[in-house]
PDB file of N, CA and C in Angstrom:
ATOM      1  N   UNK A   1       0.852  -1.166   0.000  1.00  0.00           N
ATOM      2  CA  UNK A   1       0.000   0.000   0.000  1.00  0.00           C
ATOM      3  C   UNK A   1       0.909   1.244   0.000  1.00  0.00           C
ATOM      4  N   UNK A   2       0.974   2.396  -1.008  1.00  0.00           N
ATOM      5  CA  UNK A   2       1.710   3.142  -1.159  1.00  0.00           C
ATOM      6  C   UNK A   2       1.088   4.117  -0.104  1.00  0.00           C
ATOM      7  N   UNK A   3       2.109   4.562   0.576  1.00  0.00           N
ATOM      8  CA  UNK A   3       1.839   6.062   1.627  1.00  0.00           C
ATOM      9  C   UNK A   3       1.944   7.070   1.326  1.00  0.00           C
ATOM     10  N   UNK A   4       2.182   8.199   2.249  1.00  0.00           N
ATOM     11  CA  UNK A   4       2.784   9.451   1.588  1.00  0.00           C
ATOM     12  C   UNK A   4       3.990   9.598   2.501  1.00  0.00           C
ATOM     13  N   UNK A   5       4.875   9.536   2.082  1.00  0.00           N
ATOM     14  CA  UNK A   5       6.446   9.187   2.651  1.00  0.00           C
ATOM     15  C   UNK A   5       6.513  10.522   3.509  1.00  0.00           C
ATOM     16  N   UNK A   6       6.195  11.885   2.877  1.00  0.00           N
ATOM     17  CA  UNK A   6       6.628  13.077   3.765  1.00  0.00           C
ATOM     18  C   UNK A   6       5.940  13.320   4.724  1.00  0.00           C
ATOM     19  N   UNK A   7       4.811  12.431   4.749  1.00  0.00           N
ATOM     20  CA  UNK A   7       3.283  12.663   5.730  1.00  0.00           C
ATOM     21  C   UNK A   7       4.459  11.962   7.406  1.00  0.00           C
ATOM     22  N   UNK A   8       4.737  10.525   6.465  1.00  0.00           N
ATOM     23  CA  UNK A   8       5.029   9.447   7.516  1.00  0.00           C
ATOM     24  C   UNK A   8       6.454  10.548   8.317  1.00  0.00           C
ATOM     25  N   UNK A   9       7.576  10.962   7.318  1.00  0.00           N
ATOM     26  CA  UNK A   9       8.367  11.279   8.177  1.00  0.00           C
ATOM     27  C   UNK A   9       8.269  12.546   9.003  1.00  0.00           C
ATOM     28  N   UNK A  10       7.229  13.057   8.198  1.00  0.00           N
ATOM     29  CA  UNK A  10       7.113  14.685   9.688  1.00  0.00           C
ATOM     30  C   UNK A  10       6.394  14.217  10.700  1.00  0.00           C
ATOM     31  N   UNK A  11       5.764  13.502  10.904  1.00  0.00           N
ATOM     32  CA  UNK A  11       5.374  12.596  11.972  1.00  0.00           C
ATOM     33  C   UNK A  11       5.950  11.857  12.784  1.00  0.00           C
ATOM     34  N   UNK A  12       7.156  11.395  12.311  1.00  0.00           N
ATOM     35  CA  UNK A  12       8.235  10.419  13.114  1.00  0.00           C
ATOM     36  C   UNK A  12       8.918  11.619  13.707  1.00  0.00           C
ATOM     37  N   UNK A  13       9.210  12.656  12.852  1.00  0.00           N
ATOM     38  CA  UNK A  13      10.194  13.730  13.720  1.00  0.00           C
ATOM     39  C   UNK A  13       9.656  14.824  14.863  1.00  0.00           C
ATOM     40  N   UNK A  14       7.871  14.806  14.232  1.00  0.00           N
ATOM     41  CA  UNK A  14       7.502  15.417  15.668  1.00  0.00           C
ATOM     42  C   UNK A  14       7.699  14.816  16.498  1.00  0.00           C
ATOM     43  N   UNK A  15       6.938  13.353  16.438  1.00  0.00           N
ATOM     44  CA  UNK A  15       7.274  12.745  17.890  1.00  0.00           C
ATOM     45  C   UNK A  15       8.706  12.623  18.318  1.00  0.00           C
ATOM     46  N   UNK A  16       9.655  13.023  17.701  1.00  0.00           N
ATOM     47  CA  UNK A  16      11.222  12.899  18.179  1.00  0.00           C
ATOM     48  C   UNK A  16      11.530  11.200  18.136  1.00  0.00           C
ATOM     49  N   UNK A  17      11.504  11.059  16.901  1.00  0.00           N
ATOM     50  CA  UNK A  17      11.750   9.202  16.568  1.00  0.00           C
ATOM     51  C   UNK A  17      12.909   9.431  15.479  1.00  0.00           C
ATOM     52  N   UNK A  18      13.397   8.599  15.234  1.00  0.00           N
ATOM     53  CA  UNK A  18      14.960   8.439  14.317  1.00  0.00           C
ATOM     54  C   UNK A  18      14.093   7.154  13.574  1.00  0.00           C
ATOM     55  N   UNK A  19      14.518   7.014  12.191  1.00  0.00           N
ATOM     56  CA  UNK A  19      14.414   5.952  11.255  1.00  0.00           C
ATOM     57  C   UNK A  19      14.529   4.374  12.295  1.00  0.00           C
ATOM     58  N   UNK A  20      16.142   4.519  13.270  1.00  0.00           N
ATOM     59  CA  UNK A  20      16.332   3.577  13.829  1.00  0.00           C
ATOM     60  C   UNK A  20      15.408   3.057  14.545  1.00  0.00           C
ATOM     61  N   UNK A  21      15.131   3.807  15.221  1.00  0.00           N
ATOM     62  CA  UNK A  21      14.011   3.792  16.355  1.00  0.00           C
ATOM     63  C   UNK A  21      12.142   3.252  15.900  1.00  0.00           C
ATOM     64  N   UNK A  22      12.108   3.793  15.011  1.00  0.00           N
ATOM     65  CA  UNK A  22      10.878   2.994  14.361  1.00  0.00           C
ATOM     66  C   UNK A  22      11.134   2.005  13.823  1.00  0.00           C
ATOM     67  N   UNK A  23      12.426   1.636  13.114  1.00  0.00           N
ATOM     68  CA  UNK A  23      12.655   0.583  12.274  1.00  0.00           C
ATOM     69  C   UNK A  23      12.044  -0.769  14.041  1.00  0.00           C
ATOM     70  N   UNK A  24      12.864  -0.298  14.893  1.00  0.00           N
ATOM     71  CA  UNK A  24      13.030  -1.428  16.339  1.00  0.00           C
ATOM     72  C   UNK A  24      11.699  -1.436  16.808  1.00  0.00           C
ATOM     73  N   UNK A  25      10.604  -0.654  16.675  1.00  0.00           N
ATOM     74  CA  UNK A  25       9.306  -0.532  17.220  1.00  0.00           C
ATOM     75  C   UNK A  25       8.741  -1.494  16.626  1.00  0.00           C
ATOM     76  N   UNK A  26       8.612  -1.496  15.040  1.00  0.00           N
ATOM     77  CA  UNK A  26       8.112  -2.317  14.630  1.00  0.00           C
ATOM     78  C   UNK A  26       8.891  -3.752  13.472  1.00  0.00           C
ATOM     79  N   UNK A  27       9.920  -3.489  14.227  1.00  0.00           N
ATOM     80  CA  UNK A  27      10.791  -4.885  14.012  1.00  0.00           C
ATOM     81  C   UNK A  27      11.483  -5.084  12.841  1.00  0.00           C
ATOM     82  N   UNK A  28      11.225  -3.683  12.306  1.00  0.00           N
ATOM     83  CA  UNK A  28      12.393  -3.801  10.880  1.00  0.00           C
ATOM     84  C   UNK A  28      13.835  -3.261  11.324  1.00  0.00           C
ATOM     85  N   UNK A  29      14.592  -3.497  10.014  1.00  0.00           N
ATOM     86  CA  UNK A  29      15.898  -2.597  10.164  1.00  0.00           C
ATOM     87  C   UNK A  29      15.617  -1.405   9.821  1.00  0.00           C
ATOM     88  N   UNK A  30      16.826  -1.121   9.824  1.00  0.00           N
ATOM     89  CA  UNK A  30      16.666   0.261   9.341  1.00  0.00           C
ATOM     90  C   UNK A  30      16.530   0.659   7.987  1.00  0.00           C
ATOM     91  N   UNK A  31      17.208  -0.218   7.105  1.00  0.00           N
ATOM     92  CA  UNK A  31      16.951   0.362   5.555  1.00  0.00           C
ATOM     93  C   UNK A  31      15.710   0.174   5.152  1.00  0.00           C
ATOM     94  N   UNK A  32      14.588  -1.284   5.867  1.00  0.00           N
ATOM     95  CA  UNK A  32      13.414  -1.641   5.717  1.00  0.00           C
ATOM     96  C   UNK A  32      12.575  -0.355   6.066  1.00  0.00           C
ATOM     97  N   UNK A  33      12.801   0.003   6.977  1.00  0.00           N
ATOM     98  CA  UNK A  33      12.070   0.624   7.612  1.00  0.00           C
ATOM     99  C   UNK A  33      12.141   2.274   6.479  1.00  0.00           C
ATOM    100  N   UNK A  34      13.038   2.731   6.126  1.00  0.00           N
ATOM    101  CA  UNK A  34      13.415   3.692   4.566  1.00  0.00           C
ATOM    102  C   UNK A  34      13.149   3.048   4.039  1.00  0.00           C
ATOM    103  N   UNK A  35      12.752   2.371   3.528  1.00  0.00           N
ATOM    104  CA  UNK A  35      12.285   2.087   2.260  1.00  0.00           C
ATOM    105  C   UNK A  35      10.996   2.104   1.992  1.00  0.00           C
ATOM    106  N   UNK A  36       9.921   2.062   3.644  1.00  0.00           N
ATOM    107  CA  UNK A  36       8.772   2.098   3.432  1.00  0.00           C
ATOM    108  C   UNK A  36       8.374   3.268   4.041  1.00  0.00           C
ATOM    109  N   UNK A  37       9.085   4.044   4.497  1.00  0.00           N
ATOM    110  CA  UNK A  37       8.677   5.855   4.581  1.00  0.00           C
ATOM    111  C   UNK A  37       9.260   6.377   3.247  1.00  0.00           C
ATOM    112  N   UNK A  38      10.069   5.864   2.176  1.00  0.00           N
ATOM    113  CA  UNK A  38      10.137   6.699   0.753  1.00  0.00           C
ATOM    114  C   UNK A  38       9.060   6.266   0.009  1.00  0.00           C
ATOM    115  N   UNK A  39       8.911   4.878   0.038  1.00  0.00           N
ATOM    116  CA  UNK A  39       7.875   3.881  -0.603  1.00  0.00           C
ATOM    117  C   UNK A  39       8.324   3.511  -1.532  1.00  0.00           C
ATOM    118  N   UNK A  40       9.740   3.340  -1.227  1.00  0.00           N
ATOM    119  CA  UNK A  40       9.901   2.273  -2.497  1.00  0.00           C
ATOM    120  C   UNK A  40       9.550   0.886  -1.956  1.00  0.00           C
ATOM    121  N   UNK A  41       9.123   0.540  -0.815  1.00  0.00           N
ATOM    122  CA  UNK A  41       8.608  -0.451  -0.520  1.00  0.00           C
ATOM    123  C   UNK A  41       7.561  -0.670  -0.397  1.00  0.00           C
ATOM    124  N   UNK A  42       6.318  -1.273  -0.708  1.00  0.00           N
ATOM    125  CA  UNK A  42       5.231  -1.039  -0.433  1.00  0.00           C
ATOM    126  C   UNK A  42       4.481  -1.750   1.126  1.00  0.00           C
ATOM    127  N   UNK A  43       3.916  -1.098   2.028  1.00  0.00           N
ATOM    128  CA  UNK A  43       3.222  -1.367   3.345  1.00  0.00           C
ATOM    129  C   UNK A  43       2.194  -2.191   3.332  1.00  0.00           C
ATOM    130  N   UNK A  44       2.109  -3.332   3.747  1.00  0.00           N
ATOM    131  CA  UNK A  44       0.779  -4.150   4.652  1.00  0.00           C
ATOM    132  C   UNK A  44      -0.001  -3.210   4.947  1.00  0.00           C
ATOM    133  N   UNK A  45      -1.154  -4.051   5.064  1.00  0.00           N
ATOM    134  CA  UNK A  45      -2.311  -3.226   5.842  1.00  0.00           C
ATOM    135  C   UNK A  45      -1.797  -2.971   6.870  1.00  0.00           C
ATOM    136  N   UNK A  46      -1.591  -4.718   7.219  1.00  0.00           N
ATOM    137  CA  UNK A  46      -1.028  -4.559   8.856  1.00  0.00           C
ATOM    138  C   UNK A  46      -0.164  -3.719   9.626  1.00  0.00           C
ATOM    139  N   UNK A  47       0.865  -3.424   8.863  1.00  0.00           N
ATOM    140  CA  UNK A  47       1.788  -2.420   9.203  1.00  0.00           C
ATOM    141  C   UNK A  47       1.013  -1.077   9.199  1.00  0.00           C
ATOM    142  N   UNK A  48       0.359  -0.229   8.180  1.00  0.00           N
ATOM    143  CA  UNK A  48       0.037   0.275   8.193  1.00  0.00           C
ATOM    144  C   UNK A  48      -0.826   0.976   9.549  1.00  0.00           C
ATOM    145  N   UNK A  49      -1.744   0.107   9.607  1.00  0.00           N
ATOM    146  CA  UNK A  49      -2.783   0.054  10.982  1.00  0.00           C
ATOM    147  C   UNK A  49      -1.446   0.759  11.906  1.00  0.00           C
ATOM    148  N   UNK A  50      -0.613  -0.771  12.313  1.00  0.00           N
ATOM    149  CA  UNK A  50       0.442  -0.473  13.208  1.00  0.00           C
ATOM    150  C   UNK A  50       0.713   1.282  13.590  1.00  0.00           C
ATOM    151  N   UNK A  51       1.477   1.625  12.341  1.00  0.00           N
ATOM    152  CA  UNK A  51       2.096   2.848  12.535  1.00  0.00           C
ATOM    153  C   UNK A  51       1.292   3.811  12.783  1.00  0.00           C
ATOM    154  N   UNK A  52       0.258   4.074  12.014  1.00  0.00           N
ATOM    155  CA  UNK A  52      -0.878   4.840  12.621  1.00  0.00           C
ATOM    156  C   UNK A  52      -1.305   5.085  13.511  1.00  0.00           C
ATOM    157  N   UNK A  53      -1.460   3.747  14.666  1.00  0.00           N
ATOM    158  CA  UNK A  53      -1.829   3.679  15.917  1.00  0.00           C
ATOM    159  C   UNK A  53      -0.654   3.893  16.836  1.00  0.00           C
ATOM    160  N   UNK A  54       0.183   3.398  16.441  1.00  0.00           N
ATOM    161  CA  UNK A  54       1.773   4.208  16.887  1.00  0.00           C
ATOM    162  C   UNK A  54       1.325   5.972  17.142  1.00  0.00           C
ATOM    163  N   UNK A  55       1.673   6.478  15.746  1.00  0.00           N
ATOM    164  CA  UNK A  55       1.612   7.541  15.626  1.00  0.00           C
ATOM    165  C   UNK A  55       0.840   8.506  16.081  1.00  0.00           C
ATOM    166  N   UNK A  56      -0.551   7.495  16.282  1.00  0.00           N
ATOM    167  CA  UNK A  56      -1.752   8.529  17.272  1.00  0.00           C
ATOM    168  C   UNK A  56      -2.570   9.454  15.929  1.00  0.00           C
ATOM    169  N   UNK A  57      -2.407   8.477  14.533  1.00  0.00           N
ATOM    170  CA  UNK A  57      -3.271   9.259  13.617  1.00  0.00           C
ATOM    171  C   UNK A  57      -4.499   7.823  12.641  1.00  0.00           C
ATOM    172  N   UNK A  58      -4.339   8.446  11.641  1.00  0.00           N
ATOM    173  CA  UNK A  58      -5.351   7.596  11.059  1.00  0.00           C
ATOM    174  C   UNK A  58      -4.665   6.859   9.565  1.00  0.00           C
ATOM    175  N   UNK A  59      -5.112   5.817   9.125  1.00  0.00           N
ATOM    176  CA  UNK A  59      -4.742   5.143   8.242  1.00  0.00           C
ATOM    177  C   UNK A  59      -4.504   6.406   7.125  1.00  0.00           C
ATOM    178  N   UNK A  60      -5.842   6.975   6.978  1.00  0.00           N
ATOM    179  CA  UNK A  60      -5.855   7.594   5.825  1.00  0.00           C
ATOM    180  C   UNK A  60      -5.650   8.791   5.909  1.00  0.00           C
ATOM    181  N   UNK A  61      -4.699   9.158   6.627  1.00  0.00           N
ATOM    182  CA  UNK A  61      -3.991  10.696   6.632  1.00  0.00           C
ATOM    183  C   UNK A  61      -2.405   9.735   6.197  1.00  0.00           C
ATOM    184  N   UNK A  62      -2.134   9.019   6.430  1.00  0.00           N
ATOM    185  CA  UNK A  62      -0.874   8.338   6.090  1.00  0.00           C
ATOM    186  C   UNK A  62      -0.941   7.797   4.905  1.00  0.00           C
ATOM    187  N   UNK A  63      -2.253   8.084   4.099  1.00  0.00           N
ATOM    188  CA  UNK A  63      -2.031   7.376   2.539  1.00  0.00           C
ATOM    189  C   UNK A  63      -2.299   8.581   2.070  1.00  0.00           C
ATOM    190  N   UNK A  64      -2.564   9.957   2.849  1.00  0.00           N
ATOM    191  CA  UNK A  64      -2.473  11.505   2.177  1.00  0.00           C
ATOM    192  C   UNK A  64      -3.871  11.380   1.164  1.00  0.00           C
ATOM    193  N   UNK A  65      -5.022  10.387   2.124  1.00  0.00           N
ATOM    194  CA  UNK A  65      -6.241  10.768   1.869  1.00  0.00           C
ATOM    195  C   UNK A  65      -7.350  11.656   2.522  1.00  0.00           C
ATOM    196  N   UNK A  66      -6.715  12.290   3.882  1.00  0.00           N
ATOM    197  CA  UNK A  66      -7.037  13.418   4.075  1.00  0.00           C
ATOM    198  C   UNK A  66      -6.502  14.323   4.682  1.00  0.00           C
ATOM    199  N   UNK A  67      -6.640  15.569   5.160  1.00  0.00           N
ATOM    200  CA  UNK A  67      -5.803  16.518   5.861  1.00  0.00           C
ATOM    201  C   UNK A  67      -6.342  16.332   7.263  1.00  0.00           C
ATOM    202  N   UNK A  68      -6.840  15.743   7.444  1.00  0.00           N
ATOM    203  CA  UNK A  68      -7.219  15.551   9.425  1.00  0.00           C
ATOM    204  C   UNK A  68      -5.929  14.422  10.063  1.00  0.00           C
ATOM    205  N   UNK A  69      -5.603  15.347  10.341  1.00  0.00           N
ATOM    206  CA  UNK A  69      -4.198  14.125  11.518  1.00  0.00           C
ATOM    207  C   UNK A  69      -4.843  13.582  12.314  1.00  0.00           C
ATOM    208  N   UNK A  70      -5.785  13.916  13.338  1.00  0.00           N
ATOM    209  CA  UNK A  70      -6.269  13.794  14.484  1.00  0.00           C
ATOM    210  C   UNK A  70      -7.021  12.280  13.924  1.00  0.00           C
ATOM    211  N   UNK A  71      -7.052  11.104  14.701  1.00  0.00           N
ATOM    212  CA  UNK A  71      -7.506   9.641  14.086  1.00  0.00           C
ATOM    213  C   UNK A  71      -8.814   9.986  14.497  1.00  0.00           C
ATOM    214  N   UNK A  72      -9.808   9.408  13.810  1.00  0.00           N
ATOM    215  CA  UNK A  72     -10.992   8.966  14.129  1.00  0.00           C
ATOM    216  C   UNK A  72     -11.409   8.610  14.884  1.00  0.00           C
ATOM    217  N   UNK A  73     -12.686   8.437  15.597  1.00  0.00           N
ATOM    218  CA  UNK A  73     -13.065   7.996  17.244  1.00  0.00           C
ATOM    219  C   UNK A  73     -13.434   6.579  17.139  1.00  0.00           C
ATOM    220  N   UNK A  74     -13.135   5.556  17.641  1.00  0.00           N
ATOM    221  CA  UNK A  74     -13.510   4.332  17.090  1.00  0.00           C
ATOM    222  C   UNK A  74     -14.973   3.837  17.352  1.00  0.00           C
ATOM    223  N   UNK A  75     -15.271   3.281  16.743  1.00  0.00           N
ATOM    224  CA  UNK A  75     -16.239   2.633  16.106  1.00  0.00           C
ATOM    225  C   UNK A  75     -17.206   1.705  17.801  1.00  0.00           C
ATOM    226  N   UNK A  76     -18.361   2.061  17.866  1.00  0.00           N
ATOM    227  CA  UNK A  76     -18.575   1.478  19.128  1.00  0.00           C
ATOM    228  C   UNK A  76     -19.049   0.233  18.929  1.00  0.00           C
ATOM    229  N   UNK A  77     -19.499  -0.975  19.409  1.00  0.00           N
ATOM    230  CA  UNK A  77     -19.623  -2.652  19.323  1.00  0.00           C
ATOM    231  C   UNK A  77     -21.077  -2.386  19.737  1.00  0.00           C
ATOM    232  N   UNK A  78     -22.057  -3.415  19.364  1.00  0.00           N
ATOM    233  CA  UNK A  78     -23.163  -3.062  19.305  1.00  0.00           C
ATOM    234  C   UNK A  78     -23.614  -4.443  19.970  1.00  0.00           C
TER     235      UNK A  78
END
């Protein structure tokens, strides 16, 4: 799933995260982990979800399908 690479890294640097440091969060190296904030790699859902919920935003501000950072309120069980 292609992202928006500049979305993902001004996000890693607000929160004060290094490539390294996310690569170890979610268990890549480090070049893995560049390769899927430039996108030359392409992201899992799963991952995706991951970082998002990491990040404290929403899937689809990280695929630069919308301008709301702030994640969505989840969904209540019925």
């Amino acid at each position: 799933m292609p992202i928006d690479g500049d979305i993902l890294k001004e996000l890693r640097r607000d929160q004060g995260y290094n490539q390294e440091e996310m690569g170890r969060i979610f268990g890549l190296s480090v070049k893995a982990y560049s390769s899927r904030e430039t996108g030359r790699t392409k992201m899992s859902i799963e991952m995706l979800e991951k970082m998002a919920d990491h990040l404290g935003t929403s899937t689809d501000y990280l695929l630069g399908r919308t301008a709301v950072e702030k994640p969505y309120p989840p969904r209540r069980r019925r």
